[in-house]
C-alpha atoms as a PDB file:
ATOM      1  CA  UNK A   1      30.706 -22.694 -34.225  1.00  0.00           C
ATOM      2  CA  UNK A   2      27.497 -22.703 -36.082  1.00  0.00           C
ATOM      3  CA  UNK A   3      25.985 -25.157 -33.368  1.00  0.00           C
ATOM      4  CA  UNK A   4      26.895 -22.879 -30.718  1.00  0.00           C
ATOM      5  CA  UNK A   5      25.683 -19.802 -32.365  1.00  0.00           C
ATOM      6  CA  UNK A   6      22.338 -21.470 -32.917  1.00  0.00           C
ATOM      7  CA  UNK A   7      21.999 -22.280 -29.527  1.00  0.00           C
ATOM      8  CA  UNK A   8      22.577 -18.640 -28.617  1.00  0.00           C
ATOM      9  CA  UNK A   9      20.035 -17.810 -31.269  1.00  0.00           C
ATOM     10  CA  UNK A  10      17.468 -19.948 -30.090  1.00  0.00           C
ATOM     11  CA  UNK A  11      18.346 -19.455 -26.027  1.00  0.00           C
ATOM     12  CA  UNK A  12      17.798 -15.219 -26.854  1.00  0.00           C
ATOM     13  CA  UNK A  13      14.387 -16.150 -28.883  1.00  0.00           C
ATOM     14  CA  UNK A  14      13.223 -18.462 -25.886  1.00  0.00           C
ATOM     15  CA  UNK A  15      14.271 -16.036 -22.927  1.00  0.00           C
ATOM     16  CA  UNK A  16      11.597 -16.056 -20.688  1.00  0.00           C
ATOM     17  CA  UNK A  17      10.737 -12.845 -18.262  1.00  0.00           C
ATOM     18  CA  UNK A  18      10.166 -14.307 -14.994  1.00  0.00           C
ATOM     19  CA  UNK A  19       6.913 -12.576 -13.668  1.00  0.00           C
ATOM     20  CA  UNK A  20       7.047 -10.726 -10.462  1.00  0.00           C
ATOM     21  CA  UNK A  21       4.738 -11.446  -7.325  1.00  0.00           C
ATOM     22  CA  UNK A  22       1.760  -9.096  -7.673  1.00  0.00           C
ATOM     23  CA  UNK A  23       0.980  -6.400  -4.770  1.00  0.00           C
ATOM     24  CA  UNK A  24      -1.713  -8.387  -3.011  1.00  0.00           C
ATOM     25  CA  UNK A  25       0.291 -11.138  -2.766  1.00  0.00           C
ATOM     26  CA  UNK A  26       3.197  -9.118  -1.168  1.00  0.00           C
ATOM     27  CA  UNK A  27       0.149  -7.344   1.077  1.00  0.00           C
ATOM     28  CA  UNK A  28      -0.653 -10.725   2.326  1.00  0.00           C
ATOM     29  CA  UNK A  29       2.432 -12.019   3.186  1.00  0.00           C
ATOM     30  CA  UNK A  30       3.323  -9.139   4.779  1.00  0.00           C
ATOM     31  CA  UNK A  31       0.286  -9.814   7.061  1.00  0.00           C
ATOM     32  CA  UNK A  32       1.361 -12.576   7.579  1.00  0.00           C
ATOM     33  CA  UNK A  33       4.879 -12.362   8.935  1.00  0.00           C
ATOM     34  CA  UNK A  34       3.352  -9.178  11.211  1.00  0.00           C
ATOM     35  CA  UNK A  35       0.212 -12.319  12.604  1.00  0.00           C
ATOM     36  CA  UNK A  36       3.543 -14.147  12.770  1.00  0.00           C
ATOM     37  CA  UNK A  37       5.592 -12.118  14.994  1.00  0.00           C
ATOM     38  CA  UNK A  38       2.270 -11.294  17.013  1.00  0.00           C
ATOM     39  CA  UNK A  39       1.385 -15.172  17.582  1.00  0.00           C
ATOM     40  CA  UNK A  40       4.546 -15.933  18.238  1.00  0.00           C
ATOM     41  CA  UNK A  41       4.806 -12.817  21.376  1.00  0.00           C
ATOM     42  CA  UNK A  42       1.733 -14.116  22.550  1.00  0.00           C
ATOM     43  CA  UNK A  43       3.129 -17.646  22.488  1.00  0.00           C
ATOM     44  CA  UNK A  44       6.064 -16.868  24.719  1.00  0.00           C
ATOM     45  CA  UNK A  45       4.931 -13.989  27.161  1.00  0.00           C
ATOM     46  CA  UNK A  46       3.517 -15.052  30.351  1.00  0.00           C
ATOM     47  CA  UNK A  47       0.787 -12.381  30.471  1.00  0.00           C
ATOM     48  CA  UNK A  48      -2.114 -13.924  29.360  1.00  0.00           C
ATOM     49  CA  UNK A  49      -3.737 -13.041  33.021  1.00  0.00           C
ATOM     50  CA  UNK A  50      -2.661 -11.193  35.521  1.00  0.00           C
ATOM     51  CA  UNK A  51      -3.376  -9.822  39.182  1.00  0.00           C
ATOM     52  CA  UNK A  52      -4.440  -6.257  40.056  1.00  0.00           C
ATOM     53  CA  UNK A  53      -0.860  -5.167  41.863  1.00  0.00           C
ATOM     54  CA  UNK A  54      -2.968  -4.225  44.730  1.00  0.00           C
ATOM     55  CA  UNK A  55      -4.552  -7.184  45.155  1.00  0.00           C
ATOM     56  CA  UNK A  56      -1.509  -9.419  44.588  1.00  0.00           C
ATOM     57  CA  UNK A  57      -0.453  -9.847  48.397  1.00  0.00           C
ATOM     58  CA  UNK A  58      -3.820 -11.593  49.453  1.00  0.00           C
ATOM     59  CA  UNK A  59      -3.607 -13.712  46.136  1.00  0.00           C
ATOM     60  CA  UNK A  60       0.012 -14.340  46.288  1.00  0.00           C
ATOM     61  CA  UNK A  61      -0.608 -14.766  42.446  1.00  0.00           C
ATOM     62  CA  UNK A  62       1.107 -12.331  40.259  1.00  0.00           C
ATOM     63  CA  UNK A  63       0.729 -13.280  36.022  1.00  0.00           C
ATOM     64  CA  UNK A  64       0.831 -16.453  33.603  1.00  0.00           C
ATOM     65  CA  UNK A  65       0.774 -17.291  30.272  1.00  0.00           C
ATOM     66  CA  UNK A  66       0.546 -20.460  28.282  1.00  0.00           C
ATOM     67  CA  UNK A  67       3.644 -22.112  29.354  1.00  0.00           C
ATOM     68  CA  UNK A  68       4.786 -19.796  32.477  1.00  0.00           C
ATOM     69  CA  UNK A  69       3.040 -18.998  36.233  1.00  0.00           C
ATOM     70  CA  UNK A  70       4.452 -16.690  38.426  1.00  0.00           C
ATOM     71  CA  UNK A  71       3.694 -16.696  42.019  1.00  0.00           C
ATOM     72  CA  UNK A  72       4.558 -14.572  45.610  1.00  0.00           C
ATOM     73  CA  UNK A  73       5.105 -17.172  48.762  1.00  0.00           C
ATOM     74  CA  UNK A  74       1.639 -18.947  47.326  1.00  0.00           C
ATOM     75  CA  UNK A  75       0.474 -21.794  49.604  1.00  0.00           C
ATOM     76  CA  UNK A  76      -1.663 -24.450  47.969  1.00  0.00           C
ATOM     77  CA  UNK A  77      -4.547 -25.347  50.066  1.00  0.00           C
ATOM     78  CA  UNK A  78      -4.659 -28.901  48.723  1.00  0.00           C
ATOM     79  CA  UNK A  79      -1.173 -29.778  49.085  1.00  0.00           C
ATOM     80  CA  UNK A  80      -0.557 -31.647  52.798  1.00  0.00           C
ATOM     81  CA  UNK A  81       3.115 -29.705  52.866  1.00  0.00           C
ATOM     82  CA  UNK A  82       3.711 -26.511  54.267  1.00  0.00           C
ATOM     83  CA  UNK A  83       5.625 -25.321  50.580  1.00  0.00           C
ATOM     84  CA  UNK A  84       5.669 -21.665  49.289  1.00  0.00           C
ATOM     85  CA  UNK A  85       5.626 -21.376  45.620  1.00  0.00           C
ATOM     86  CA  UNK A  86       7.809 -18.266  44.397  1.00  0.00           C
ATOM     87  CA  UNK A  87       8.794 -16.593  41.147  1.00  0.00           C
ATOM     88  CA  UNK A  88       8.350 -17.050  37.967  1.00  0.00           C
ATOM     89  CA  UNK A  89       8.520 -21.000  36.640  1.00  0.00           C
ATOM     90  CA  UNK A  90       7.921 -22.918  33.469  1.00  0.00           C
ATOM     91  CA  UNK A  91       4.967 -25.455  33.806  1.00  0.00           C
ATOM     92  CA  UNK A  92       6.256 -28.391  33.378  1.00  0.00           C
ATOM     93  CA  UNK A  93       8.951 -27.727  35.579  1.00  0.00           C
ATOM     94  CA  UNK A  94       9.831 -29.750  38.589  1.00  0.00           C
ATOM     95  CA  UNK A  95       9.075 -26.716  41.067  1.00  0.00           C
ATOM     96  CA  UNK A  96       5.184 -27.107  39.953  1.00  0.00           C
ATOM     97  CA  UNK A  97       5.392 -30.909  39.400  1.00  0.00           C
ATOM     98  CA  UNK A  98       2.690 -31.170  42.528  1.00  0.00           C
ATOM     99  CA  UNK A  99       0.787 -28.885  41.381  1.00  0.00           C
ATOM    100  CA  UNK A 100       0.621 -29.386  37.796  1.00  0.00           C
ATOM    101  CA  UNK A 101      -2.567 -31.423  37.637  1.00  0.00           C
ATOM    102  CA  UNK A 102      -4.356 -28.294  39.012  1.00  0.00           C
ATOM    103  CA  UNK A 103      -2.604 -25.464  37.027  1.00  0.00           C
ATOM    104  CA  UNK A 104      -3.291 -27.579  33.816  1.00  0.00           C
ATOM    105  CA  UNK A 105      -6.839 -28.794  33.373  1.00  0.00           C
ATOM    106  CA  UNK A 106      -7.894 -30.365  30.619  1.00  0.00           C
ATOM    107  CA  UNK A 107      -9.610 -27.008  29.222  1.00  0.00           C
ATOM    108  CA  UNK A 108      -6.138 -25.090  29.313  1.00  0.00           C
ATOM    109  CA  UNK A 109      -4.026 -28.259  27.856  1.00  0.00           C
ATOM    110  CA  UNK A 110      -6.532 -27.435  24.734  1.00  0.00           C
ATOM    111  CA  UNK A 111      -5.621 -23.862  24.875  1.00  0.00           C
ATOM    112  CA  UNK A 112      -2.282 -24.989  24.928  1.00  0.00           C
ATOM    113  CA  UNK A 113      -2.535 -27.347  22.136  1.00  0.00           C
ATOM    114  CA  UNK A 114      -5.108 -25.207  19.655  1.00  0.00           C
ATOM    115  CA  UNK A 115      -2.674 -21.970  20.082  1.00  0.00           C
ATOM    116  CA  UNK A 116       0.574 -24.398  19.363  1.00  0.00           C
ATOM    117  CA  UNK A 117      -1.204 -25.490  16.225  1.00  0.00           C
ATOM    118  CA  UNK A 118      -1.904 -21.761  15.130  1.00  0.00           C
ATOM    119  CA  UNK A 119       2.319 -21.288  15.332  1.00  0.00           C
ATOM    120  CA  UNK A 120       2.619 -24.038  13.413  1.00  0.00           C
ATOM    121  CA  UNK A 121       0.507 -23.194  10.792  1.00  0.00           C
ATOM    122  CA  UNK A 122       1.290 -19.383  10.776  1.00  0.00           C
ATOM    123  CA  UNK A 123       5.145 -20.871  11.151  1.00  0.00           C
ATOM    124  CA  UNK A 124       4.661 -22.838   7.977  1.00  0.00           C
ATOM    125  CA  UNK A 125       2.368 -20.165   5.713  1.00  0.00           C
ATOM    126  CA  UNK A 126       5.206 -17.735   6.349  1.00  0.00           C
ATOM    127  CA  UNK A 127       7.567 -20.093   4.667  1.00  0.00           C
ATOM    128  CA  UNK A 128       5.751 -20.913   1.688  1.00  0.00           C
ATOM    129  CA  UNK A 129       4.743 -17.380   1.040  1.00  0.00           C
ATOM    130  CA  UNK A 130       8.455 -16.006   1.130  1.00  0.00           C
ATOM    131  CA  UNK A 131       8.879 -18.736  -1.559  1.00  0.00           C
ATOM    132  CA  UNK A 132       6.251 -17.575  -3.380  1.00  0.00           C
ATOM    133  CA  UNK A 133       7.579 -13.886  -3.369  1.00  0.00           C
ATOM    134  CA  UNK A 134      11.457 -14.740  -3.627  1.00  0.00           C
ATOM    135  CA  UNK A 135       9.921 -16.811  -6.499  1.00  0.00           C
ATOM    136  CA  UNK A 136      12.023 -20.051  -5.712  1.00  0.00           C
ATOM    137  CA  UNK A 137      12.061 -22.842  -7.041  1.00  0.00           C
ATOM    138  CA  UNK A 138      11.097 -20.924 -10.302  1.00  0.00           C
ATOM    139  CA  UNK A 139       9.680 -23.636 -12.244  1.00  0.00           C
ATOM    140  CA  UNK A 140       7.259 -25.063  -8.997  1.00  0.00           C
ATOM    141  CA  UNK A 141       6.122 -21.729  -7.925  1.00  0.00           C
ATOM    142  CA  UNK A 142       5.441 -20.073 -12.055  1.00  0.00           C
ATOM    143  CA  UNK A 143       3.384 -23.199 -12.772  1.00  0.00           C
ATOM    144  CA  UNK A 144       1.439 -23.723  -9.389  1.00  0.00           C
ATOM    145  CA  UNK A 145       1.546 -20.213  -8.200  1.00  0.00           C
ATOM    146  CA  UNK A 146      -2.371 -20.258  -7.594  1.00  0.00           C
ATOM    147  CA  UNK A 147      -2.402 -23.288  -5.934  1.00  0.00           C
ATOM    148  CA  UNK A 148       0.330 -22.727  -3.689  1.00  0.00           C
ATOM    149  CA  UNK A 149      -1.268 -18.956  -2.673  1.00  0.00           C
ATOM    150  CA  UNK A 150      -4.643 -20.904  -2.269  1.00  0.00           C
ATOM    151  CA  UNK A 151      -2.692 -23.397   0.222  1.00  0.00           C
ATOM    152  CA  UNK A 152      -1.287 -19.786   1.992  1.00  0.00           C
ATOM    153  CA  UNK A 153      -4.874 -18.817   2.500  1.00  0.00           C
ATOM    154  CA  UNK A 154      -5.899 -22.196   4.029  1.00  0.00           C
ATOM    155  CA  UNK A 155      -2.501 -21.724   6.199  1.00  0.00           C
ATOM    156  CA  UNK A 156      -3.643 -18.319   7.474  1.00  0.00           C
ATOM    157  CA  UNK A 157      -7.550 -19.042   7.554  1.00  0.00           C
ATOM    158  CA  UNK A 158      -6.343 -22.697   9.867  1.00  0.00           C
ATOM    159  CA  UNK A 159      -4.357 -20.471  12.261  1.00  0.00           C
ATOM    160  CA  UNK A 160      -7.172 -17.851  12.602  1.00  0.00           C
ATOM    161  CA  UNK A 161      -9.113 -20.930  13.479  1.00  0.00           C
ATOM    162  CA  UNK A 162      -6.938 -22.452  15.979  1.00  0.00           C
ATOM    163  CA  UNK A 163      -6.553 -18.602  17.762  1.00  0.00           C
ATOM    164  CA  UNK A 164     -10.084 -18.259  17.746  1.00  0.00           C
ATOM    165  CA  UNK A 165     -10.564 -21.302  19.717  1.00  0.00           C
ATOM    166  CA  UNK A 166      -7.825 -20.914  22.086  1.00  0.00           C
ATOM    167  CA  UNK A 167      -8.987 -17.445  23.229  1.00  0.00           C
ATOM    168  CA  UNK A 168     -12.707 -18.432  23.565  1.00  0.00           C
ATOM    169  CA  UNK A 169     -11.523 -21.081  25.492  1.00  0.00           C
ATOM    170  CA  UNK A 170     -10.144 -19.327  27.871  1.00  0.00           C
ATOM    171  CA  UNK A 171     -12.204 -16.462  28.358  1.00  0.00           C
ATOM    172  CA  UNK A 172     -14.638 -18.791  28.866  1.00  0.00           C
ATOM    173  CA  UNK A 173     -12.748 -20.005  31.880  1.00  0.00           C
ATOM    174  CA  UNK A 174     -10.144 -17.973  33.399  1.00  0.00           C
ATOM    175  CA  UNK A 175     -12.514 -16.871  36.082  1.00  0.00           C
ATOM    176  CA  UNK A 176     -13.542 -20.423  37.143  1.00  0.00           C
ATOM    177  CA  UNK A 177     -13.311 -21.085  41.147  1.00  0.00           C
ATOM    178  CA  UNK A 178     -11.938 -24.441  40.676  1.00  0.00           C
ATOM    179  CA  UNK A 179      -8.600 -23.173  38.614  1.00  0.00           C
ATOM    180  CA  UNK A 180      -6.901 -19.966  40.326  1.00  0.00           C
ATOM    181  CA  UNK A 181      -8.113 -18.316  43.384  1.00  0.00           C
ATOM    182  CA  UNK A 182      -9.665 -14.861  43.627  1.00  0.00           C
ATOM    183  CA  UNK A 183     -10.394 -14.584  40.444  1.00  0.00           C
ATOM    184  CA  UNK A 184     -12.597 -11.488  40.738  1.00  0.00           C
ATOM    185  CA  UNK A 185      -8.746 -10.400  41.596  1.00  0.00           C
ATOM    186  CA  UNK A 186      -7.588 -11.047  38.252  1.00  0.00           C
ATOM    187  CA  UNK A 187      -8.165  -9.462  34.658  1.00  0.00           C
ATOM    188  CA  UNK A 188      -7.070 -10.346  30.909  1.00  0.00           C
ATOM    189  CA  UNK A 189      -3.784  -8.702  30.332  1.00  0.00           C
ATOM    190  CA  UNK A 190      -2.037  -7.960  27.388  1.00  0.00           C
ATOM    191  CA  UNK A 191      -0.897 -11.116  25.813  1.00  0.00           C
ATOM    192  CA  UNK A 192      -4.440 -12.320  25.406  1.00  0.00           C
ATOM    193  CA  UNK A 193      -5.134  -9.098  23.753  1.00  0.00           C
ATOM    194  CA  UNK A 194      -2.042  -9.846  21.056  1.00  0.00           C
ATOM    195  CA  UNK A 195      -3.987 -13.451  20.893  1.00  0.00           C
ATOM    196  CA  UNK A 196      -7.265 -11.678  19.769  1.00  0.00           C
ATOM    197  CA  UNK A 197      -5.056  -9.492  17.638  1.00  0.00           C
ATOM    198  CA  UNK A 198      -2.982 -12.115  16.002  1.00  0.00           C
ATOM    199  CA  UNK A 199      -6.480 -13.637  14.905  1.00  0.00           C
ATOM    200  CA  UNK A 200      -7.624 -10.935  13.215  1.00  0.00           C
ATOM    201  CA  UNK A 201      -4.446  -9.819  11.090  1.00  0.00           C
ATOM    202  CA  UNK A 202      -4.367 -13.591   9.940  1.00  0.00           C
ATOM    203  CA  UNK A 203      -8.001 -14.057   8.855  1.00  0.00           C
ATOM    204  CA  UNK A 204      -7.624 -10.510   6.909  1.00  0.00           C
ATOM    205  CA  UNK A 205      -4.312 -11.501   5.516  1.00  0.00           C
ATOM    206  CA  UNK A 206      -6.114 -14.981   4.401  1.00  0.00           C
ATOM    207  CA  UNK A 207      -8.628 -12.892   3.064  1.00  0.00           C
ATOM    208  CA  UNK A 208      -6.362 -11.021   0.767  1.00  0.00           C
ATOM    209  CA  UNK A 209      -4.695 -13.999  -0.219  1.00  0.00           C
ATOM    210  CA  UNK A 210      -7.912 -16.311  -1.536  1.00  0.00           C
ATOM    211  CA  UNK A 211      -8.689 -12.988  -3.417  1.00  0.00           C
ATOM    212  CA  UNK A 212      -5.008 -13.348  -5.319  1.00  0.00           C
ATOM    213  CA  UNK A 213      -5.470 -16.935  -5.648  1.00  0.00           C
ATOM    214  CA  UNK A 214      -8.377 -16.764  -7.631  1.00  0.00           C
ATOM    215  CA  UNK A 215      -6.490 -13.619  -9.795  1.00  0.00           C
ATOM    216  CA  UNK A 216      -3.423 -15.931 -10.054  1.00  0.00           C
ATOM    217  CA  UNK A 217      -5.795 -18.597 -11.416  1.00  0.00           C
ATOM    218  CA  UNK A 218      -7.453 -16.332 -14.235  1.00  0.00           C
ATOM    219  CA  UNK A 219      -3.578 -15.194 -15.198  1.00  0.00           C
ATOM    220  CA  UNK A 220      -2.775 -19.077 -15.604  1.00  0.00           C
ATOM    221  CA  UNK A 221      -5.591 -19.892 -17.716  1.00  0.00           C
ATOM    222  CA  UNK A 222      -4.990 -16.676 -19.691  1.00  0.00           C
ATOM    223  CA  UNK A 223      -1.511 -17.640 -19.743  1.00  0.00           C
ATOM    224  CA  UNK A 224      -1.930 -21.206 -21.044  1.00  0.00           C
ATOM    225  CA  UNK A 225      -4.228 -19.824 -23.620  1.00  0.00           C
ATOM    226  CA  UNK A 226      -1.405 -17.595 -24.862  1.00  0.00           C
ATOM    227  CA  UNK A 227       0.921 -20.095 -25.171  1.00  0.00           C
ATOM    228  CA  UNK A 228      -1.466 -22.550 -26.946  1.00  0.00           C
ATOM    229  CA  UNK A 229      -1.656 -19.939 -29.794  1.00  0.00           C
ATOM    230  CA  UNK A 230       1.828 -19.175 -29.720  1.00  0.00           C
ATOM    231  CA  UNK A 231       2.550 -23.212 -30.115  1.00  0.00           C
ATOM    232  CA  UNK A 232      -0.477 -24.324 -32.745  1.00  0.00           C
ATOM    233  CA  UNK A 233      -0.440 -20.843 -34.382  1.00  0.00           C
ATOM    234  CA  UNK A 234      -3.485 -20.260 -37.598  1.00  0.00           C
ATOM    235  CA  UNK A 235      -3.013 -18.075 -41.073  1.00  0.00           C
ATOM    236  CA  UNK A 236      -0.434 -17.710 -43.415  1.00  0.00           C
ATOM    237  CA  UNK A 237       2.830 -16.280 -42.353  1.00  0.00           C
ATOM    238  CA  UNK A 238       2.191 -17.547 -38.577  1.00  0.00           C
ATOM    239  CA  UNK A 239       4.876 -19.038 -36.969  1.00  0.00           C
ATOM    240  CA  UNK A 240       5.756 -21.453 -34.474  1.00  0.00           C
ATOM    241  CA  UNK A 241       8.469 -20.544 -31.483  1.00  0.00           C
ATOM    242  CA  UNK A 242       9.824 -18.456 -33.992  1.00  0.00           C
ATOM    243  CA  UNK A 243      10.313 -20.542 -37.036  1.00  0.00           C
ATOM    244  CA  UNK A 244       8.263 -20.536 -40.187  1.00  0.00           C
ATOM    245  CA  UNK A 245       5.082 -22.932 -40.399  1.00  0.00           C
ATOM    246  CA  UNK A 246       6.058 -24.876 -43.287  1.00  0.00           C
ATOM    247  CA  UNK A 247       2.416 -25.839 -44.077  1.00  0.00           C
ATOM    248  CA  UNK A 248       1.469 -22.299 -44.586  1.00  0.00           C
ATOM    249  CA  UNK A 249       4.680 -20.951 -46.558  1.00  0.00           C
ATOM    250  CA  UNK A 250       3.752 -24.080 -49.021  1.00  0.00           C
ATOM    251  CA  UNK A 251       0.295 -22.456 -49.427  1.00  0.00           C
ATOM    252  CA  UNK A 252       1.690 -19.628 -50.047  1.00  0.00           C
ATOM    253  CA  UNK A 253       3.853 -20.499 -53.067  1.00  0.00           C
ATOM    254  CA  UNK A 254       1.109 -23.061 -54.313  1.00  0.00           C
END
């Protein structure tokens, strides 16, 4: 009995409040998970370009993205073989195995690559931040919280990065005679504007989080400078994790 009742005692004097994530911390990983869902709809979308609709008979091109064409009855001039190309197809499909070489030059295989590195990154920030607000595991994210928000910023500044150079990329190039033809026929459409947008939300929401890393810092130094005190406390009466320090109560009757 009196061993369990001690343990009580001293579990109830030892209770610890478990601190909760502070608002800029929530602010940038909601930023996050909105970059997120906005990377991820410009991932997938096959808009990236697009034809004028009036325009799109002569062409016989119609839209594309980063993994998607979609053509009308469209006749390569380099290929020997009287073969229509129609509707909408991924890339490395066998319907544009022929072609492939031509609708993937080595300048939109680094799009490709740079924007699937930006998913990845955004992919993995998201995942560490909902840790970090959850608060789970407890005793990894209390004692490395700034660290771990410092590694979200890097996440989120990396995937900026990556976006930045996949739409510079390729609106330095879409309009190049040697890729698609016409191309006076054919315009940026929407899901390169979500790129550019995506970019944006994740170098402000990187931003916002260096800016709580280096608050979460000055809370764990304050913190550890608390608890010093608390553990190696000075004076008479002071006491130590709740117990009497014996060397000053023996001052005290001396």
């Amino acid at each position: 009995m009196s061993s369990y009742h001690s343990h009580h005692i001293r579990s109830e004097k030892y209770e610890i409040q478990i601190p909760k994530p502070s608002s800029a911390l929530v602010y940038g990983g909601l930023l996050t998970f909105i970059g997120g869902v906005i990377l991820l709809i410009a991932f997938a979308s096959p808009y990236w370009l697009a034809s004028f609709e009036d325009t799109r008979t002569e062409t016989a091109f119609n839209n594309m993205g980063l993994w998607e064409y979609c053509f009308d009855d469209y006749r390569h001039p380099n290929y020997q073989f009287d073969k229509l190309f129609t509707g909408c197809h991924y890339v490395y499909s066998k319907e544009y195995h022929i072609i492939r070489e031509w609708l993937l030059p080595g300048w939109m295989l680094a799009v490709q690559t740079f924007f699937t590195l930006a998913f990845m990154a955004s992919l993995g920030t998201q995942i560490l931040l909902a840790a970090l607000v959850v608060r789970w595991p407890l005793g990894i994210v209390i004692q490395n919280e700034w660290i771990l928000t410092f590694i979200s910023c890097l996440g989120n500044a990396t995937a900026a990065f990556m976006i930045l150079l996949s739409v510079a990329i390729f609106g330095a190039n879409f309009d190049r005679r040697d890729w698609l033809q016409y191309p006076n026929y054919n315009y940026l459409s929407w899901s390169y504007a979500f790129a550019v947008g995506t970019m944006f939300v994740h170098g402000l929401a990187a931003i916002a989080l260096y800016v709580e890393s280096k608050e979460a810092k000055e809370r764990t130094i304050e913190g550890e400078g608390h608890l010093a005190l608390q553990m190696h406390p000075t004076g008479p009466g002071s006491t130590v994790g709740g117990m009497s320090n014996p060397g000053s109560e023996a001052q005290h009757y001396m």
